[in-house]
N, C-alpha and C. Protein backbone atom coordinates (compact mmCIF):
# COMPACT_ATOMS: atom_id res chain seq x y z
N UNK A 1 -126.32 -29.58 -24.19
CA UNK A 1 -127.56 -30.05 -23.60
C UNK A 1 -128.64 -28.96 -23.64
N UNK A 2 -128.30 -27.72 -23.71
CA UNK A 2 -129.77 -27.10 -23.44
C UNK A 2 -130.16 -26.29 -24.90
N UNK A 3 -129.19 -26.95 -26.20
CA UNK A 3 -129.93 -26.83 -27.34
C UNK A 3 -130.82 -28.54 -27.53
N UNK A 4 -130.84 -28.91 -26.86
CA UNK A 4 -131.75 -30.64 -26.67
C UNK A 4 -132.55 -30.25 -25.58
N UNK A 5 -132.99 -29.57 -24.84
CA UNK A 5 -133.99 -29.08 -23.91
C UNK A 5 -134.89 -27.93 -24.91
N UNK A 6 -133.97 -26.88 -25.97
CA UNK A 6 -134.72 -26.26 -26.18
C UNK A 6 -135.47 -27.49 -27.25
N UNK A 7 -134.96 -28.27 -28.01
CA UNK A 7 -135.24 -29.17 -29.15
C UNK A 7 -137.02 -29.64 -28.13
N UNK A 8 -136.49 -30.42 -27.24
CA UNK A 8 -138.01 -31.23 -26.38
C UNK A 8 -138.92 -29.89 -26.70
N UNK A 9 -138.82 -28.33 -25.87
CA UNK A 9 -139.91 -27.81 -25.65
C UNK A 9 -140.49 -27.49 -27.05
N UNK A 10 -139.85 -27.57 -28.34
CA UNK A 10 -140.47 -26.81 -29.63
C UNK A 10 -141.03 -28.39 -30.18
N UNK A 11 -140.99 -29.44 -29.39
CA UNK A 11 -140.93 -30.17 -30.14
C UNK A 11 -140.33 -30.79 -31.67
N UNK A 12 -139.24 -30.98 -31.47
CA UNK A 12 -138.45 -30.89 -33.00
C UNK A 12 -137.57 -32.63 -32.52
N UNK A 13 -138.58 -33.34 -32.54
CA UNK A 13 -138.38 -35.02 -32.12
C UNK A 13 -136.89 -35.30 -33.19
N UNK A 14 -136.57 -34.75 -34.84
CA UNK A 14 -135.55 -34.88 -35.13
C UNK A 14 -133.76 -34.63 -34.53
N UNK A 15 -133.89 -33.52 -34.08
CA UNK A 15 -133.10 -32.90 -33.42
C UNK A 15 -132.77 -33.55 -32.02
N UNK A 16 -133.75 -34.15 -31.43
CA UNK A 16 -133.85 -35.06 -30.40
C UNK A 16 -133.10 -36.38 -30.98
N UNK A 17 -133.42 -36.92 -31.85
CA UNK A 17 -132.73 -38.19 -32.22
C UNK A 17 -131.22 -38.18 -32.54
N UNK A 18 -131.21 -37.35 -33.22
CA UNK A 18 -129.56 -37.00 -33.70
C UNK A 18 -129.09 -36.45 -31.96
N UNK A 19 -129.35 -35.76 -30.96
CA UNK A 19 -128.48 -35.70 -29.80
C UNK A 19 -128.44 -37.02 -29.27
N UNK A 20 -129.80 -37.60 -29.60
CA UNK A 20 -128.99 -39.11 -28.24
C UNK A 20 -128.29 -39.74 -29.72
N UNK A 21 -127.82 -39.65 -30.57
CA UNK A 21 -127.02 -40.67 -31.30
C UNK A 21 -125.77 -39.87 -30.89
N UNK A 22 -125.80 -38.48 -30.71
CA UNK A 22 -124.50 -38.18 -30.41
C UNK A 22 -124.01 -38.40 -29.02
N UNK A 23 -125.02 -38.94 -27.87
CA UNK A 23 -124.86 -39.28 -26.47
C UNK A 23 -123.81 -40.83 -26.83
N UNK A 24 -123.59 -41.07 -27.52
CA UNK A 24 -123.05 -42.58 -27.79
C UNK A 24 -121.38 -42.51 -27.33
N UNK A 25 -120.61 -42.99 -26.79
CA UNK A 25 -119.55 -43.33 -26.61
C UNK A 25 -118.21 -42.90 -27.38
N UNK A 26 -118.88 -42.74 -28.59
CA UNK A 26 -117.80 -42.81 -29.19
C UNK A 26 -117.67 -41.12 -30.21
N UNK A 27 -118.93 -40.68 -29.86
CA UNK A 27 -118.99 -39.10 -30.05
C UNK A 27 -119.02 -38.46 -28.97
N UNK A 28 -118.57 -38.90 -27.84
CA UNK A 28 -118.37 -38.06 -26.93
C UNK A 28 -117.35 -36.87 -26.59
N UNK A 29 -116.34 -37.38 -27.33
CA UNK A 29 -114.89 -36.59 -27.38
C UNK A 29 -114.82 -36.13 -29.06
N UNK A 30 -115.52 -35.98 -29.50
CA UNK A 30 -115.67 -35.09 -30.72
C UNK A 30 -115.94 -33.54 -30.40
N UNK A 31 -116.26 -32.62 -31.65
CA UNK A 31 -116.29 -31.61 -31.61
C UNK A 31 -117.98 -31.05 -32.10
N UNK A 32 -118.57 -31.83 -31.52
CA UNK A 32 -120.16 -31.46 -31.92
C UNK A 32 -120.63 -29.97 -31.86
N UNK A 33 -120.25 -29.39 -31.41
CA UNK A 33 -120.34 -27.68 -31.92
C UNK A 33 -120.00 -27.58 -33.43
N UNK A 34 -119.52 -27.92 -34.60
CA UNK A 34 -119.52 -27.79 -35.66
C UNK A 34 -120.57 -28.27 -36.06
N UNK A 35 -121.46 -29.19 -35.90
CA UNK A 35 -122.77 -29.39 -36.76
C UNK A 35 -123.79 -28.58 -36.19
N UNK A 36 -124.07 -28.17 -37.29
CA UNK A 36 -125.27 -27.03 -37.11
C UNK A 36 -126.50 -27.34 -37.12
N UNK A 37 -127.76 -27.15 -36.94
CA UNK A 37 -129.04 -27.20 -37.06
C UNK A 37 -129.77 -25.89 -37.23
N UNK A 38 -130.87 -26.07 -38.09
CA UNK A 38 -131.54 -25.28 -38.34
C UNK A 38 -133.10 -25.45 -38.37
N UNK A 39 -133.93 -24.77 -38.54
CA UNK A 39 -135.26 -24.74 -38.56
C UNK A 39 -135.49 -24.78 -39.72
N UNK A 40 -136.11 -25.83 -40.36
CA UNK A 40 -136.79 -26.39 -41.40
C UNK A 40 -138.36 -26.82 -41.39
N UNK A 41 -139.18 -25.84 -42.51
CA UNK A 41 -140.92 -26.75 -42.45
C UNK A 41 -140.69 -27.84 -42.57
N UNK A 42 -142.45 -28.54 -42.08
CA UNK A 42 -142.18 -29.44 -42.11
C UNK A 42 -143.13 -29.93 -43.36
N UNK A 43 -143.26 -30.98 -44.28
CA UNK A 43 -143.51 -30.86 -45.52
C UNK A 43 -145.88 -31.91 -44.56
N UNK A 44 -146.61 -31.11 -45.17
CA UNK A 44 -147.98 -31.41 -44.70
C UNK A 44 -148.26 -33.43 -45.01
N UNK A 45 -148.61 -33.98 -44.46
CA UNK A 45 -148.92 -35.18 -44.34
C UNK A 45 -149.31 -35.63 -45.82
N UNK A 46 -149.44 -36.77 -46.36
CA UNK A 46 -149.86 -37.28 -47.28
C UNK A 46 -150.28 -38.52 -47.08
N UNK A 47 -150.63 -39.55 -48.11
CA UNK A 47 -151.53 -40.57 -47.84
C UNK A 47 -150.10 -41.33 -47.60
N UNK A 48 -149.07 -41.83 -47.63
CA UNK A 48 -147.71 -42.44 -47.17
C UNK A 48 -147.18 -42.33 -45.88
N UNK A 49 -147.22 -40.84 -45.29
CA UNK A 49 -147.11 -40.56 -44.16
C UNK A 49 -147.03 -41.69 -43.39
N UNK A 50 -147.92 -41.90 -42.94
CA UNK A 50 -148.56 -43.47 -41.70
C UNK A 50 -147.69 -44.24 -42.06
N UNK A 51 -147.45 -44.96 -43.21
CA UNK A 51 -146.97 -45.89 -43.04
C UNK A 51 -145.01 -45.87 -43.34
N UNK A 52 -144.54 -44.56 -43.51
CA UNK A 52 -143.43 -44.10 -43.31
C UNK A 52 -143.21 -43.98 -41.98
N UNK A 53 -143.78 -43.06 -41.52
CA UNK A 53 -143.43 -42.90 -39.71
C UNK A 53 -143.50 -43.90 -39.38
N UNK A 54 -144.11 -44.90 -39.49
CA UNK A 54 -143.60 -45.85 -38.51
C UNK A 54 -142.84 -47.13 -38.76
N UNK A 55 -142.01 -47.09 -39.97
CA UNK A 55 -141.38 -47.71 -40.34
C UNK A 55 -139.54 -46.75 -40.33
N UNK A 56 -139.95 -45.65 -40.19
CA UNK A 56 -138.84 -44.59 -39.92
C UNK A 56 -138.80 -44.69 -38.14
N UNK A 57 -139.52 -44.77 -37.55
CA UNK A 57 -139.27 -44.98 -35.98
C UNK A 57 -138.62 -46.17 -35.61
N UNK A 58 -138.99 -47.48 -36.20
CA UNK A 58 -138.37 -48.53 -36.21
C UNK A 58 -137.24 -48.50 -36.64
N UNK A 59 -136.42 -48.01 -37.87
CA UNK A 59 -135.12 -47.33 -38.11
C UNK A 59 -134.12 -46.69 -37.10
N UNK A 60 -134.80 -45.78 -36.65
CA UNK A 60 -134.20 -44.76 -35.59
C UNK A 60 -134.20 -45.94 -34.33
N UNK A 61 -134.97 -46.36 -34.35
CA UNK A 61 -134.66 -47.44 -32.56
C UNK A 61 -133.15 -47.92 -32.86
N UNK A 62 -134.21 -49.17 -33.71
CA UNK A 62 -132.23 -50.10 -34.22
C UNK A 62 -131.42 -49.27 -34.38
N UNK A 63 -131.21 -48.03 -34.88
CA UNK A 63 -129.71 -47.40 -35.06
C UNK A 63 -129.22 -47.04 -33.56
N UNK A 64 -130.22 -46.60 -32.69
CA UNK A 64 -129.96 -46.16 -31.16
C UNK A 64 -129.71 -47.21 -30.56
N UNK A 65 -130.23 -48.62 -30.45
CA UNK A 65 -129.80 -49.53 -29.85
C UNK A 65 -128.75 -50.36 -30.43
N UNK A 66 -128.23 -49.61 -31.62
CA UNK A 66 -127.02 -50.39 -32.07
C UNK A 66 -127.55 -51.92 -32.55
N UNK A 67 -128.21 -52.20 -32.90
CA UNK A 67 -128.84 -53.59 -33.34
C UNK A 67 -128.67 -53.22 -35.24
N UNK A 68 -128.32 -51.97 -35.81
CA UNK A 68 -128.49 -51.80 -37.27
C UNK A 68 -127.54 -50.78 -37.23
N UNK A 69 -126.40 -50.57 -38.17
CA UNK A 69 -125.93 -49.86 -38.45
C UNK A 69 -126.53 -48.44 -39.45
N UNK A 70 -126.13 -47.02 -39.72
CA UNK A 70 -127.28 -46.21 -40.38
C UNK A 70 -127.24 -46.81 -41.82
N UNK A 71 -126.51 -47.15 -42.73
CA UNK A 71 -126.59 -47.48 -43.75
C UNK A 71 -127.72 -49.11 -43.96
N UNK A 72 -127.59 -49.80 -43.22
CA UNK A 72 -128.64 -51.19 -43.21
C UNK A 72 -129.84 -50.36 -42.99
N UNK A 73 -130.16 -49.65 -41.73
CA UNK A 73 -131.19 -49.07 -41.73
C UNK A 73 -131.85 -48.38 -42.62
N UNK A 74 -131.52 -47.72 -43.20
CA UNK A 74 -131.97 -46.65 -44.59
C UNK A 74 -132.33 -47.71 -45.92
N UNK A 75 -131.17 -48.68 -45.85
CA UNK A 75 -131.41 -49.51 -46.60
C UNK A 75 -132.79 -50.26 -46.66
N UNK A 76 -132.90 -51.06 -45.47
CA UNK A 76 -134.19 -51.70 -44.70
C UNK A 76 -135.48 -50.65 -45.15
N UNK A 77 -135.14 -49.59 -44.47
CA UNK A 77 -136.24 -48.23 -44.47
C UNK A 77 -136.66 -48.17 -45.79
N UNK A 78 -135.89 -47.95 -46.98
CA UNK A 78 -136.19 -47.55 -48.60
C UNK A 78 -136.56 -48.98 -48.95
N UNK A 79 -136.08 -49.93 -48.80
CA UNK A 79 -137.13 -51.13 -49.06
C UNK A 79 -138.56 -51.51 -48.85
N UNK A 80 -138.78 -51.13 -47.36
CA UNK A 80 -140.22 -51.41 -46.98
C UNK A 80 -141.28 -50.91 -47.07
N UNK A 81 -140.78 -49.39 -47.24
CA UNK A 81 -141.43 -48.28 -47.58
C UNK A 81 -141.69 -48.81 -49.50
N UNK A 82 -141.08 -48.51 -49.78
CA UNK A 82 -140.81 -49.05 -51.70
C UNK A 82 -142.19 -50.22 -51.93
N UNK A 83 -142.17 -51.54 -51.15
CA UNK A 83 -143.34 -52.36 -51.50
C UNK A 83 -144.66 -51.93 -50.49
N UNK A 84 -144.28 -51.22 -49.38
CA UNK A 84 -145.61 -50.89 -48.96
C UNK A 84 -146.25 -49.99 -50.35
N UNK A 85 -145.34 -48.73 -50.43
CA UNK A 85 -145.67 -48.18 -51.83
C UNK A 85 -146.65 -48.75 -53.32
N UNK A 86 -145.84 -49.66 -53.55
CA UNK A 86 -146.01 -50.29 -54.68
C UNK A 86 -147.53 -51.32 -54.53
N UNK A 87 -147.49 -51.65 -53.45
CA UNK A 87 -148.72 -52.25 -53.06
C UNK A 87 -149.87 -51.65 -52.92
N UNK A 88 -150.23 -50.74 -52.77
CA UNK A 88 -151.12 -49.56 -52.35
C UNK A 88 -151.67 -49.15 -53.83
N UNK A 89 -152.90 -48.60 -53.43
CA UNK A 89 -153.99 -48.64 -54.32
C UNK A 89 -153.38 -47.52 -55.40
């Protein structure tokens, strides 16, 4: 928990998502000290941005509320993203 306190104060919202997926039931009795994290840039905005983030937030919900498994999600995610893409000027 207080590498997810330090995660909130640097703001690092990734690192935040992956602890509450590991708050889940069934990673509770695992050995989560073996996955590591690190500090990674973060790559500067582009004209996709917008409409990735928030089609990547919608991803991350359903996988947290268990309504999408991660593989449908990513799946879903690289689809919508793909014709928003393709549609665009």
């Amino acid at each position: 928990m207080r590498r997810l306190a330090e995660a909130r104060a640097e703001g690092a919202a990734k690192i935040i998502v992956c602890a509450k997926l590991f708050e889940k039931p069934a990673t509770l009795k695992r050995n989560l000290s073996a996955i590591k994290f690190r500090d990674v840039a973060i790559s500067p905005p582009n004209q996709f941005s917008a409409m990735f983030n928030k089609d990547y937030n919608q991803s991350v919900a359903d996988m947290i509320a268990g309504k999408k498994d991660i593989n449908t999600a990513l799946r879903d995610l690289q689809d919508e993203v793909q014709k928003q893409i393709d549609a665009a000027p």
